[in-house]
N, C-alpha and C. Protein backbone atom coordinates (compact mmCIF):
# COMPACT_ATOMS: atom_id res chain seq x y z
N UNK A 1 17.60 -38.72 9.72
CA UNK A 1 17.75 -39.76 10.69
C UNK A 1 19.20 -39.84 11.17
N UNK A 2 20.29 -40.04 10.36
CA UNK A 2 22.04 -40.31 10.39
C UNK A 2 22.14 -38.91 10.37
N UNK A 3 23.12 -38.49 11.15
CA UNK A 3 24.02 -37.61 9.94
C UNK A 3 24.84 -37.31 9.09
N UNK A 4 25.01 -36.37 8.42
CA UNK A 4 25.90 -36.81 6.95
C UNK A 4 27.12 -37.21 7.24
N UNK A 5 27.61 -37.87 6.01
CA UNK A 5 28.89 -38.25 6.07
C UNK A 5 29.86 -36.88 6.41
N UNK A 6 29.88 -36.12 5.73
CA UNK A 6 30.24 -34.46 5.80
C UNK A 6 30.33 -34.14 6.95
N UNK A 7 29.24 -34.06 7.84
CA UNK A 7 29.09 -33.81 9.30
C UNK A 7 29.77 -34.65 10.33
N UNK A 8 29.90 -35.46 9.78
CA UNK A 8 30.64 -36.71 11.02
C UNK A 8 32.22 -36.55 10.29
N UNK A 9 32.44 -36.47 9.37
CA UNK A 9 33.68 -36.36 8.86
C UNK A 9 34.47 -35.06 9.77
N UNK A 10 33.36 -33.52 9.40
CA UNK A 10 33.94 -32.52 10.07
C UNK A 10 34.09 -32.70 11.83
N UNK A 11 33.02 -33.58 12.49
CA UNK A 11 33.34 -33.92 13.75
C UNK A 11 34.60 -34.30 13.57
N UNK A 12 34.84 -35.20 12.96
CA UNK A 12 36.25 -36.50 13.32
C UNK A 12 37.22 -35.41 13.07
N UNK A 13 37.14 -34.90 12.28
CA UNK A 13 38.64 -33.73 11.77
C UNK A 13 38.45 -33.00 12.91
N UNK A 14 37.81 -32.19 13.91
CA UNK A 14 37.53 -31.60 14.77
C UNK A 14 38.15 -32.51 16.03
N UNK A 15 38.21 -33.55 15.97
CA UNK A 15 38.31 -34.50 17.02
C UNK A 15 39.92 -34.08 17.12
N UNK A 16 40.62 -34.91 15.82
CA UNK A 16 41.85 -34.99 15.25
C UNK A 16 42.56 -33.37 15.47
N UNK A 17 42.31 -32.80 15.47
CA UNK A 17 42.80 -31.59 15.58
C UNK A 17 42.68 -31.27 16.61
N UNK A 18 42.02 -31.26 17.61
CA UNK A 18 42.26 -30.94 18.96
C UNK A 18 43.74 -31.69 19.89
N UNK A 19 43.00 -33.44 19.09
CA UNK A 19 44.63 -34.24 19.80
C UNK A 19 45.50 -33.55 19.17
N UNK A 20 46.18 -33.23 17.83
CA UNK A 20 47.34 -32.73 17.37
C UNK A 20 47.37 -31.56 18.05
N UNK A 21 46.90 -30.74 18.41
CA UNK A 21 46.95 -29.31 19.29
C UNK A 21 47.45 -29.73 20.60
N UNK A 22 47.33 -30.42 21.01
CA UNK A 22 47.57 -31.12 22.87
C UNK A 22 48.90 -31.83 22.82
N UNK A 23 48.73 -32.29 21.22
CA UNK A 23 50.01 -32.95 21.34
C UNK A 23 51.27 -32.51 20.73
N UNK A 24 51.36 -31.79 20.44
CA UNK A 24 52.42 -30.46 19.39
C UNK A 24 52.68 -29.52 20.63
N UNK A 25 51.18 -29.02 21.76
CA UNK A 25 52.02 -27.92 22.75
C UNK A 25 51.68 -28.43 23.64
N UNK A 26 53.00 -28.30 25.13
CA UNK A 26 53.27 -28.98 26.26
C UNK A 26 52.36 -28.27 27.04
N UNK A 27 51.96 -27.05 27.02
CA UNK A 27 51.08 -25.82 27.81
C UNK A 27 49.72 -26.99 27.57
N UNK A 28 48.98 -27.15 26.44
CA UNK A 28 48.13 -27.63 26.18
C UNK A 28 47.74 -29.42 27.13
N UNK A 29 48.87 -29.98 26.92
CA UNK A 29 48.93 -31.41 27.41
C UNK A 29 49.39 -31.46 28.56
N UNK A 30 49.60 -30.21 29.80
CA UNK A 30 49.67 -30.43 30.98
C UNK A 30 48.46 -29.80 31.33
N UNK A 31 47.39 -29.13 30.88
CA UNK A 31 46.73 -28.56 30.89
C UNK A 31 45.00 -29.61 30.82
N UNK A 32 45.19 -30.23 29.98
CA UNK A 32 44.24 -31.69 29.51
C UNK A 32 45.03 -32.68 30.60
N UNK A 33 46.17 -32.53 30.93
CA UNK A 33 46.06 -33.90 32.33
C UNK A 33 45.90 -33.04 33.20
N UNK A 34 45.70 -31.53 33.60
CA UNK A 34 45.61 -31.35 34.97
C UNK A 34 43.91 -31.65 35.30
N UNK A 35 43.52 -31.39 33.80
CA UNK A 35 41.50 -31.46 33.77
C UNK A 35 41.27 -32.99 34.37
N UNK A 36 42.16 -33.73 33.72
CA UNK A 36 41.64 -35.12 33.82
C UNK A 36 41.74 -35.70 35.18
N UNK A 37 42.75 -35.07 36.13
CA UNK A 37 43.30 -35.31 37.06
C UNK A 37 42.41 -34.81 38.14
N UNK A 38 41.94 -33.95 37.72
CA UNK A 38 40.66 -32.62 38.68
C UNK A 38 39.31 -33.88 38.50
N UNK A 39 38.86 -33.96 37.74
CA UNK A 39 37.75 -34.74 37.10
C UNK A 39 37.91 -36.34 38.20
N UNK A 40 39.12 -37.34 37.80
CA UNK A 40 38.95 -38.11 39.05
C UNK A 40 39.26 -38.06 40.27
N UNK A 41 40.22 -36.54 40.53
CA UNK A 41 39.90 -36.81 42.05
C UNK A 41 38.44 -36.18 42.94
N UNK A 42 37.75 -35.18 41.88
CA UNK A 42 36.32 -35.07 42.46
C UNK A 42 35.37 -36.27 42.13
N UNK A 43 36.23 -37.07 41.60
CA UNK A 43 34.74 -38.42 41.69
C UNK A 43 35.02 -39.29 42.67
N UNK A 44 35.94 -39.20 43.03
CA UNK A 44 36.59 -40.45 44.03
C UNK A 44 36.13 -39.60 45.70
N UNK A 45 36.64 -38.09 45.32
CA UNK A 45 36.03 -37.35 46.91
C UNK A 45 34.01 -37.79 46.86
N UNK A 46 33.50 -37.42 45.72
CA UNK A 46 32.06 -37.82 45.85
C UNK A 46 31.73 -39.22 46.27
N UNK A 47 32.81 -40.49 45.83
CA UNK A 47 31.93 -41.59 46.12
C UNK A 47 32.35 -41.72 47.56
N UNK A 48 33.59 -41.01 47.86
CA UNK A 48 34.34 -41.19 49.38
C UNK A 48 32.94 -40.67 50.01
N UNK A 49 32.53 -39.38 49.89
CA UNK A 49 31.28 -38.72 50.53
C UNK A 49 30.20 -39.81 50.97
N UNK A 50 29.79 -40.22 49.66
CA UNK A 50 28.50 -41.06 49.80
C UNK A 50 28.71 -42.25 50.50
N UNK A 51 29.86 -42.74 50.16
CA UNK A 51 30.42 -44.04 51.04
C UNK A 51 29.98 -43.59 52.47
N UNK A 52 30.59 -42.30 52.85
CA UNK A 52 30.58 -42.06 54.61
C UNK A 52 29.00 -41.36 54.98
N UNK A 53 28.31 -41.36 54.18
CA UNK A 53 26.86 -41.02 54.72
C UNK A 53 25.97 -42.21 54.59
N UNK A 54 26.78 -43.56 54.20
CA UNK A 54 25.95 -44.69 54.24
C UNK A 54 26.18 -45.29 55.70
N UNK A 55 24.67 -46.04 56.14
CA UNK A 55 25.01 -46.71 57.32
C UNK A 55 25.93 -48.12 57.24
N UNK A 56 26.75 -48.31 58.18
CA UNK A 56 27.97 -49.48 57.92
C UNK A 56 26.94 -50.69 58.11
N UNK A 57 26.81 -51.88 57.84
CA UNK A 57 26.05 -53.39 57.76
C UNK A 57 27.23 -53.90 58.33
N UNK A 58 26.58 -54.77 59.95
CA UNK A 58 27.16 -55.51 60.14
C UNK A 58 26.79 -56.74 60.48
N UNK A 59 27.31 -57.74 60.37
CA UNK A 59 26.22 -59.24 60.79
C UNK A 59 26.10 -59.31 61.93
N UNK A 60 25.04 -59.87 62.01
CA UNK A 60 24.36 -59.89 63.35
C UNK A 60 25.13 -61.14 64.06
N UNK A 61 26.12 -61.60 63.85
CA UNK A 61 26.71 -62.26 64.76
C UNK A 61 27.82 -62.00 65.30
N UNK A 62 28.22 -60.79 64.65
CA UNK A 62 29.41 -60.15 65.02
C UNK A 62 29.12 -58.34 65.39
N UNK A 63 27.94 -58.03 65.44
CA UNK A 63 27.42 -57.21 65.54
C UNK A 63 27.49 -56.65 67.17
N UNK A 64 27.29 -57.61 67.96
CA UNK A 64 26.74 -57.26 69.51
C UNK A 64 28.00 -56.87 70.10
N UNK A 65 29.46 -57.53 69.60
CA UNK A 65 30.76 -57.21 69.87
C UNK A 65 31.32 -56.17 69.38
N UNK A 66 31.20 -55.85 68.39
CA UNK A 66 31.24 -54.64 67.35
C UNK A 66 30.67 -53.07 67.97
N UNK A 67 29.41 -53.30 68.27
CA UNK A 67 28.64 -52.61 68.80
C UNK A 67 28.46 -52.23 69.96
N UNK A 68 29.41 -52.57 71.15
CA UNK A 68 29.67 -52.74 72.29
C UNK A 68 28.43 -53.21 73.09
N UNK A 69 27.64 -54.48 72.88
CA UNK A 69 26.74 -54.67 73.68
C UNK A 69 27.33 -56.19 74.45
C-alpha cells in the first residue's frame, strides 16, 4: 500500500543530492534556472495564445460604441 521507509528515504537522499549537485556547480545552477526560466516563459506564451483565441465580452451598454455601431 505505502512505500517503504527505505524507498522514500532513498527518494529523499536522491532529492538531496541533486540540490547539493546544483548547488556546489555554477554550470549546473545556471543550467536549472535557464530550465525554469524556459518552463515559465512557455506557459505565459500558451495562456497569452489562448487568451487571444478567446472572443473579447463586452457589455452591452458599452458595446454599440465599442463596436462601431
Amino acid at each position: 500500500m505505502w512505500p517503504s521507509r527505505s524507498a522514500m528515504a532513498s527518494i529523499w537522499e536522491q532529492i538531496v543530492g541533486f540540490l547539493d549537485a546544483i548547488a556546489t556547480n555554477p554550470a549546473y545552477l545556471f543550467g536549472f534556472l535557464a530550465f525554469v526560466f524556459l518552463l515559465i516563459i512557455l506557459i505565459v506564451v500558451q495562456h497569452i495564445r489562448k487568451i487571444r483565441n478567446q472572443d473579447i465580452w463586452v457589455h452591452q451598454a458599452w458595446g454599440a460604441n465599442w463596436k462601431g455601431r
